[in-house]
N, C-alpha and C. Protein backbone atom coordinates (compact mmCIF):
# COMPACT_ATOMS: atom_id res chain seq x y z
N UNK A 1 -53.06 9.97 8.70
CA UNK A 1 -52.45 9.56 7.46
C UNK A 1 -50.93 9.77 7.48
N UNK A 2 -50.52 11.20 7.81
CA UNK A 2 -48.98 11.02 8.20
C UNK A 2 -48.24 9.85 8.76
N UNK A 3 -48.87 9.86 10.10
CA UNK A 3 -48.10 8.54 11.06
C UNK A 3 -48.33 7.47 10.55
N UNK A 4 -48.83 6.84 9.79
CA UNK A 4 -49.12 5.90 8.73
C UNK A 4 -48.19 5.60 8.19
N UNK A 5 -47.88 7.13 7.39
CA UNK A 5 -46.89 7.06 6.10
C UNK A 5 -45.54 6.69 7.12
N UNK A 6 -45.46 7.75 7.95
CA UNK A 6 -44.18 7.77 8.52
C UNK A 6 -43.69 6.21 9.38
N UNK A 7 -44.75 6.00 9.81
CA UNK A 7 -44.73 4.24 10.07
C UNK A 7 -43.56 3.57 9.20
N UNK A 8 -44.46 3.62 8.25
CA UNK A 8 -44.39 2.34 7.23
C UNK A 8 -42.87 2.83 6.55
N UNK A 9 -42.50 4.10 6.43
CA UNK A 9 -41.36 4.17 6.18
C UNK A 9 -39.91 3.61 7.29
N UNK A 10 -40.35 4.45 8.50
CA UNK A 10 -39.56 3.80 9.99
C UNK A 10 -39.25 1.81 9.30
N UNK A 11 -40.13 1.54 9.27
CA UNK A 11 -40.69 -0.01 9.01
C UNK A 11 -39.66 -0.14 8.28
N UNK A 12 -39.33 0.17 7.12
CA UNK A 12 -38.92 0.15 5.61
C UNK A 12 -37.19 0.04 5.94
N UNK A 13 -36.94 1.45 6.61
CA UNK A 13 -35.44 1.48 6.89
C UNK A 13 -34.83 0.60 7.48
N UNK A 14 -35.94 0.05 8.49
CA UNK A 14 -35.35 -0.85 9.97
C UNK A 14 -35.42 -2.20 9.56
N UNK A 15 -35.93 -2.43 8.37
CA UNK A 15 -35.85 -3.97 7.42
C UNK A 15 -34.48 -3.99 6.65
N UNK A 16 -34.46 -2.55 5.98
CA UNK A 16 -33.13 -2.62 5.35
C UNK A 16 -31.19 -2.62 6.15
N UNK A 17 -31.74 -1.65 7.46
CA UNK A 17 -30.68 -2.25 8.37
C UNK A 17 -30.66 -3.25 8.82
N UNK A 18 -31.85 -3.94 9.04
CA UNK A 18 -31.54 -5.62 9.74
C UNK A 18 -31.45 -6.36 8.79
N UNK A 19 -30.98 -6.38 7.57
CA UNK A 19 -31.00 -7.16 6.40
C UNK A 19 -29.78 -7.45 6.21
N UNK A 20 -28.70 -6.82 6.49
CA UNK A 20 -27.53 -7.30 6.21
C UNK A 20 -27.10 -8.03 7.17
N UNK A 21 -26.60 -9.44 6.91
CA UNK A 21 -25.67 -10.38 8.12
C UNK A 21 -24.44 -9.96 7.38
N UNK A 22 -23.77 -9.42 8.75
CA UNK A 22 -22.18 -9.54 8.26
C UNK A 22 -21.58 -10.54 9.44
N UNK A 23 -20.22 -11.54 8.51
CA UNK A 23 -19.83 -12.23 9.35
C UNK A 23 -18.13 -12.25 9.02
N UNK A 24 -17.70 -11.79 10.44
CA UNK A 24 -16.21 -11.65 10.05
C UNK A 24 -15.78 -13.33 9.24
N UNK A 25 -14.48 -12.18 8.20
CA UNK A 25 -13.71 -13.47 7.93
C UNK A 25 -12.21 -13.53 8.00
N UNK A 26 -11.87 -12.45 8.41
CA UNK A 26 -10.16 -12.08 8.38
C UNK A 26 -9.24 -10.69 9.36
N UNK A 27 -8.55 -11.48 9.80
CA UNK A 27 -7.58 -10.51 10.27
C UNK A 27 -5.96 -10.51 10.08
N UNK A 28 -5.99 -9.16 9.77
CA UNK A 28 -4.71 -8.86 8.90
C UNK A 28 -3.56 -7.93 9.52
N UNK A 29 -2.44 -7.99 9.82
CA UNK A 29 -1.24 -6.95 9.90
C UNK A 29 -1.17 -7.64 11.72
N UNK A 30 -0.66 -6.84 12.01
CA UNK A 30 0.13 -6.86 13.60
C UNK A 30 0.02 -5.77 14.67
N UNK A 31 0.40 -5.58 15.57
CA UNK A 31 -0.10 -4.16 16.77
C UNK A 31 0.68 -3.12 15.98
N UNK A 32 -0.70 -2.67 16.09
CA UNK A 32 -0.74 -0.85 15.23
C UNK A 32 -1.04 -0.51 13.83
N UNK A 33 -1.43 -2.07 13.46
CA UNK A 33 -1.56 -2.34 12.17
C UNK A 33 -2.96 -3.68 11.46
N UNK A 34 -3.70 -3.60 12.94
CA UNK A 34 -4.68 -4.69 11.82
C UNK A 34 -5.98 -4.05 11.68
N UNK A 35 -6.25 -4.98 10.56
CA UNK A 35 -7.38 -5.03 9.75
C UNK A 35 -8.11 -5.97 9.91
N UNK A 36 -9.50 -5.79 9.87
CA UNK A 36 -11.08 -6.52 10.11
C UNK A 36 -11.69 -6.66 8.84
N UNK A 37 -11.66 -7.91 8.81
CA UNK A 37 -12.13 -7.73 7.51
C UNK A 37 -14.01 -8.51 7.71
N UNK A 38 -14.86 -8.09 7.59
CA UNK A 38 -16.36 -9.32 7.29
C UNK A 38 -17.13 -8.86 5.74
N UNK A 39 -17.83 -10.04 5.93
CA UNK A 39 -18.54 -9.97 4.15
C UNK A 39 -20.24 -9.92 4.37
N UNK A 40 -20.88 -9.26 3.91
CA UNK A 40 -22.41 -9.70 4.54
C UNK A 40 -23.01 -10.66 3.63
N UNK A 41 -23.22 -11.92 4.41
CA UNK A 41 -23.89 -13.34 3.96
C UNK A 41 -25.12 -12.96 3.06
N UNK A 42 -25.73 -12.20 3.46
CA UNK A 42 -27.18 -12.03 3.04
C UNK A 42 -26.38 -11.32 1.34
N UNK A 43 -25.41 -10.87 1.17
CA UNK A 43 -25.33 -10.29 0.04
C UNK A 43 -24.47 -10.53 -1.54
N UNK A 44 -24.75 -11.90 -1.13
CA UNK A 44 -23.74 -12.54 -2.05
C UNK A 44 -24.70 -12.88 -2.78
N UNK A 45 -24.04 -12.85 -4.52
CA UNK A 45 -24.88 -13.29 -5.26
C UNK A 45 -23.84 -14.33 -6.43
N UNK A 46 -24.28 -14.90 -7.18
CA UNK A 46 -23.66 -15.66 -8.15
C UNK A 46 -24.00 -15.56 -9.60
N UNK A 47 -23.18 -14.90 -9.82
CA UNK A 47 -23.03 -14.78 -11.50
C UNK A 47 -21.97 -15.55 -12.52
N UNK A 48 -22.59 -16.50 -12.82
CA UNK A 48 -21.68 -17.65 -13.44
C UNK A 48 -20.88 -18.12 -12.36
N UNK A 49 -19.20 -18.11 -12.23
CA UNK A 49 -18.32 -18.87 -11.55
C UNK A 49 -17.73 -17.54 -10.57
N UNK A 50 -18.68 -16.46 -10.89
CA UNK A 50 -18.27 -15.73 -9.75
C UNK A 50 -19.03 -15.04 -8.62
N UNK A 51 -18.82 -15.32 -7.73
CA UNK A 51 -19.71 -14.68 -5.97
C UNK A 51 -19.74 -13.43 -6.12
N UNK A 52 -20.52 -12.37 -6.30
CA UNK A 52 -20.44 -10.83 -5.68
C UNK A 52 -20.41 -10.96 -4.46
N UNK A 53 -20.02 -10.05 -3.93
CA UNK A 53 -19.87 -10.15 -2.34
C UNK A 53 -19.70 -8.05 -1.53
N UNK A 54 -20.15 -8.36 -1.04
CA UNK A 54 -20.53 -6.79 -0.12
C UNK A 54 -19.31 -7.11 1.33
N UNK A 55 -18.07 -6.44 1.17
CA UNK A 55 -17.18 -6.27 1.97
C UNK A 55 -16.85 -4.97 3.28
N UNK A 56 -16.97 -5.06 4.19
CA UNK A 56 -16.40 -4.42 5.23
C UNK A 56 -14.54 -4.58 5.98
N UNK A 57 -14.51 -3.57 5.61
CA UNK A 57 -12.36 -3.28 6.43
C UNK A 57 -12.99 -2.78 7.05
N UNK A 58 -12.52 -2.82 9.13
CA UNK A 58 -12.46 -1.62 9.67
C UNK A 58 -10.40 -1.93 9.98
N UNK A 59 -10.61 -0.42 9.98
CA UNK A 59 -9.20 0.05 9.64
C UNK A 59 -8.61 0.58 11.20
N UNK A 60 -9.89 0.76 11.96
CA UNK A 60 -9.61 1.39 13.31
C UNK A 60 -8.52 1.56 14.19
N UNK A 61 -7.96 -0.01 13.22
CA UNK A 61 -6.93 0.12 14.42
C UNK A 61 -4.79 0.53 14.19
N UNK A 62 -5.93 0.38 12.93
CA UNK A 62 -4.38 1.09 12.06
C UNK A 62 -3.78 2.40 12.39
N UNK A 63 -2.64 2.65 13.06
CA UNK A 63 -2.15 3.76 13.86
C UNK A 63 -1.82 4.82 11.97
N UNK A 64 -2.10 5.81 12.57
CA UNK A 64 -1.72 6.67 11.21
C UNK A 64 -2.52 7.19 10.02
N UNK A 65 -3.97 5.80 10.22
CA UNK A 65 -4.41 5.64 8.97
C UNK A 65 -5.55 6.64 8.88
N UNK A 66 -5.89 7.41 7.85
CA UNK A 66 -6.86 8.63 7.99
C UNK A 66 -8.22 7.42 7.46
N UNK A 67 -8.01 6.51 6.98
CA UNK A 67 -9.43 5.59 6.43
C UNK A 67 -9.22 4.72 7.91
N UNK A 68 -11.06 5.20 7.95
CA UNK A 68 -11.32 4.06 9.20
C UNK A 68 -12.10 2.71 9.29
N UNK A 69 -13.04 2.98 8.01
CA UNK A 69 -13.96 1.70 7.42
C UNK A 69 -13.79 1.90 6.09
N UNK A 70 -13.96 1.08 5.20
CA UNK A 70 -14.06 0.68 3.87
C UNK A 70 -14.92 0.08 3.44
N UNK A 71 -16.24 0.45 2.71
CA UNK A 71 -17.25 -0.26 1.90
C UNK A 71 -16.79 -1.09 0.72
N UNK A 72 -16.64 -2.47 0.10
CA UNK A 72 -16.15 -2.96 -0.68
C UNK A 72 -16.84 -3.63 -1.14
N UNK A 73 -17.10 -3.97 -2.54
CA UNK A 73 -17.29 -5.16 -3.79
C UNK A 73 -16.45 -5.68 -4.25
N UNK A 74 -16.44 -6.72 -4.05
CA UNK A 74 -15.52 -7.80 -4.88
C UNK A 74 -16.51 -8.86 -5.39
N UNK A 75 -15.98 -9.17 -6.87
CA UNK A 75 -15.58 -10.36 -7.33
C UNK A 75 -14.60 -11.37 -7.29
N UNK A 76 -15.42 -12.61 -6.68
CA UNK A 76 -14.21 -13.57 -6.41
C UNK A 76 -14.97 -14.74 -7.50
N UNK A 77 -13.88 -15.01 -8.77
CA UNK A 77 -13.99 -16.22 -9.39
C UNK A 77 -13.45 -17.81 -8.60
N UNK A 78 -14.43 -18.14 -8.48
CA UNK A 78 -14.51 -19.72 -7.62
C UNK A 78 -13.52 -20.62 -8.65
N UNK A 79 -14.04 -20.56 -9.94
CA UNK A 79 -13.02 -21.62 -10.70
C UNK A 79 -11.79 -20.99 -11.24
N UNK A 80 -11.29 -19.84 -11.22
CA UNK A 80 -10.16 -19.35 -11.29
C UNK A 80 -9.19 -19.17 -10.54
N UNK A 81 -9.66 -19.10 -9.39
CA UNK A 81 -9.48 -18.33 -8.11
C UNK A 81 -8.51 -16.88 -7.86
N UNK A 82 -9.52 -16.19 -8.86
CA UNK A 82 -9.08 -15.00 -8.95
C UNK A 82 -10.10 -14.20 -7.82
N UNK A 83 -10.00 -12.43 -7.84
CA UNK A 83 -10.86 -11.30 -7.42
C UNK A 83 -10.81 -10.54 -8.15
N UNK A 84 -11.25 -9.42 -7.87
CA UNK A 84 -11.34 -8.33 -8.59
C UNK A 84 -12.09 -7.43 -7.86
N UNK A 85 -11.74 -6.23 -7.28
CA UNK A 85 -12.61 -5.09 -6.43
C UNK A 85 -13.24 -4.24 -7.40
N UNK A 86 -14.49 -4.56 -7.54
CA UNK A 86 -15.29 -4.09 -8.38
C UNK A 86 -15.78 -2.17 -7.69
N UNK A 87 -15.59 -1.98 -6.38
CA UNK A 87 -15.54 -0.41 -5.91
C UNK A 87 -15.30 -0.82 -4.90
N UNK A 88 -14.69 0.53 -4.49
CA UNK A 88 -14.27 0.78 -2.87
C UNK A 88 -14.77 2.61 -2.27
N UNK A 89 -15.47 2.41 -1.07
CA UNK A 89 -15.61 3.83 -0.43
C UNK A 89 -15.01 3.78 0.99
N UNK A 90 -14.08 4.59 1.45
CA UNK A 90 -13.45 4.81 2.47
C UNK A 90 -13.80 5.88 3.00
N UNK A 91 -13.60 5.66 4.39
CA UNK A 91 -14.61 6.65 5.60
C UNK A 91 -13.45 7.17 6.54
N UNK A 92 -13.86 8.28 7.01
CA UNK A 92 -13.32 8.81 7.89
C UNK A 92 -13.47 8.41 9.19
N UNK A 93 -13.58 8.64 10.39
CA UNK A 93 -14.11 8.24 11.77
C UNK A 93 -15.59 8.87 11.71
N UNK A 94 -15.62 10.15 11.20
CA UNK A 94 -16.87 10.49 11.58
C UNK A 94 -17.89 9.95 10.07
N UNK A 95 -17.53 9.34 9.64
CA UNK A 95 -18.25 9.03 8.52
C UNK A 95 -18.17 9.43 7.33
N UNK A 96 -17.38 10.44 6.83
CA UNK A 96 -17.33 11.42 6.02
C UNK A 96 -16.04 10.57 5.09
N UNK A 97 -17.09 10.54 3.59
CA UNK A 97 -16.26 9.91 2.77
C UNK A 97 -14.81 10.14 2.14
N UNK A 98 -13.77 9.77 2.72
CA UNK A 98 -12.11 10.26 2.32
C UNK A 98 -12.03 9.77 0.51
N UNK A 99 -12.24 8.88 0.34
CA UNK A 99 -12.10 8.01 -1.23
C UNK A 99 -12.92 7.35 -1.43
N UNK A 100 -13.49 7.72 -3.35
CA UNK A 100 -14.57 6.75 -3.73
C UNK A 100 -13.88 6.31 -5.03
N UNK A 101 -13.92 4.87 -5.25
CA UNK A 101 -12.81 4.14 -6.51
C UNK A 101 -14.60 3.28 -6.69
N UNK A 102 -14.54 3.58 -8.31
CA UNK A 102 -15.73 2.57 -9.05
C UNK A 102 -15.25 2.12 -10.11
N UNK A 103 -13.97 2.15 -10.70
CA UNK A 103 -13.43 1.84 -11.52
C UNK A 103 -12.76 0.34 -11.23
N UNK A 104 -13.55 -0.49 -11.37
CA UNK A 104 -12.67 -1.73 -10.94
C UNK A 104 -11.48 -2.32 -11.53
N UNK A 105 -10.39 -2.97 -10.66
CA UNK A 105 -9.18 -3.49 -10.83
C UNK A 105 -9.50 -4.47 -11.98
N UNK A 106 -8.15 -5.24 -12.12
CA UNK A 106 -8.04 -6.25 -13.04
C UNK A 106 -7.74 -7.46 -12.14
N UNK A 107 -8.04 -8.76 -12.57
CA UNK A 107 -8.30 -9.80 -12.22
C UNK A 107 -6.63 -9.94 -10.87
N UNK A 108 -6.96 -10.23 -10.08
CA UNK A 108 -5.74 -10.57 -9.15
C UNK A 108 -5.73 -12.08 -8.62
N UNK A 109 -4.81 -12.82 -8.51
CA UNK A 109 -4.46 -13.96 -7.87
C UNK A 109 -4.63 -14.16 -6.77
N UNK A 110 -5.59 -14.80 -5.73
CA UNK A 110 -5.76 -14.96 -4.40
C UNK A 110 -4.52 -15.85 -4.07
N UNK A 111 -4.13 -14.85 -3.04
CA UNK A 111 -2.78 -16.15 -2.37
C UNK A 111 -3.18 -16.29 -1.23
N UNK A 112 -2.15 -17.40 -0.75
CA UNK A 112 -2.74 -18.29 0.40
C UNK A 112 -2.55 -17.03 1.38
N UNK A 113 -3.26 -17.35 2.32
CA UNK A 113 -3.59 -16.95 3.83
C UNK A 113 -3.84 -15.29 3.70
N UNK A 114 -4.20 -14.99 2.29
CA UNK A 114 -4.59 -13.94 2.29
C UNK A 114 -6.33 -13.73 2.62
N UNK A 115 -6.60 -12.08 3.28
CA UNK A 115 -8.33 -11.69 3.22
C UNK A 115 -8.68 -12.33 1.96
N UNK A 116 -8.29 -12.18 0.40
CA UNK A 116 -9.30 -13.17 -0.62
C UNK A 116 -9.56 -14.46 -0.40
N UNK A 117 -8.11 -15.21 0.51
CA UNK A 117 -8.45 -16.55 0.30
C UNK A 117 -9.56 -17.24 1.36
N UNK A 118 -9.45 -16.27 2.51
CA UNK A 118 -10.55 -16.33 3.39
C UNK A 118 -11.37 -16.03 3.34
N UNK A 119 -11.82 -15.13 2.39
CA UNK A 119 -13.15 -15.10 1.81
C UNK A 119 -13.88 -16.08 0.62
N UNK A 120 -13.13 -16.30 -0.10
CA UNK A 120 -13.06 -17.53 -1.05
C UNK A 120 -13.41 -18.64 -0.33
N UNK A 121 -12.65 -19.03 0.58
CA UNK A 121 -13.59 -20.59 1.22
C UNK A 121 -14.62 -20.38 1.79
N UNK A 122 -15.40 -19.10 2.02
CA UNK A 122 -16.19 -19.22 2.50
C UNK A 122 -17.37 -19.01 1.71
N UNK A 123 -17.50 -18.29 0.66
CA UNK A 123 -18.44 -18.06 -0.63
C UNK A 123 -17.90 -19.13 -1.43
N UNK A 124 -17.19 -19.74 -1.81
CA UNK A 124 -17.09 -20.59 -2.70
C UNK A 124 -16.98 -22.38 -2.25
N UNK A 125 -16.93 -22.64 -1.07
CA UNK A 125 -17.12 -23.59 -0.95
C UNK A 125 -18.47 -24.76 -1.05
């Protein structure tokens, strides 16, 4: 009955890690300074004119920077073409959470050739 249980849990986790598709959509800054940005496909949802979306920064390569990944939510309004980072959790290298923000921003302007706008054509098109 244990190995059963313990099965079906193994089972459970290894559905929820293979559940997320993440697919890069942006790279940002210059040597010593960029950013990775992907969104996971599987986690977008639509609420009225706006995409939720489940965001990944890795920061790795940012010389200096004590954040090495970033868990992110955003709202991106399709007919506005606004965002809004609905939370952010930032990681250390070893995993260990540096900053947790749940207080979300106020509506921001996607500009061109920015990570929103590359995320925007791709959920909102």
């Amino acid at each position: 009955m244990t190995r059963a249980i313990a099965f079906a849990v193994s089972m459970c986790l290894a559905s929820a890690a293979q559940a997320a598709d993440w697919a890069h959509f942006a790279t940002c800054g210059g040597p010593g300074g960029i950013r990775l940005y992907s969104y996971d496909k599987s986690s977008v949802q639509t609420q009225g004119d706006n995409k939720l979306v489940s965001v990944r920064g890795d920061y790795s390569q940012v010389q200096g920077s004590r954040s090495k990944e970033a868990r992110i939510r955003w709202s991106v309004n399709c007919r506005n073409r606004t965002f809004v980072e609905l939370s952010r959790t930032e990681f250390q290298s070893n995993r260990t959470i540096l900053a947790d923000y749940s207080t979300p921003t106020g509506a921001m302007g996607i500009s061109p050739s920015s990570a929103p706008q590359k995320l925007f054509q791709q959920v909102c098109a």
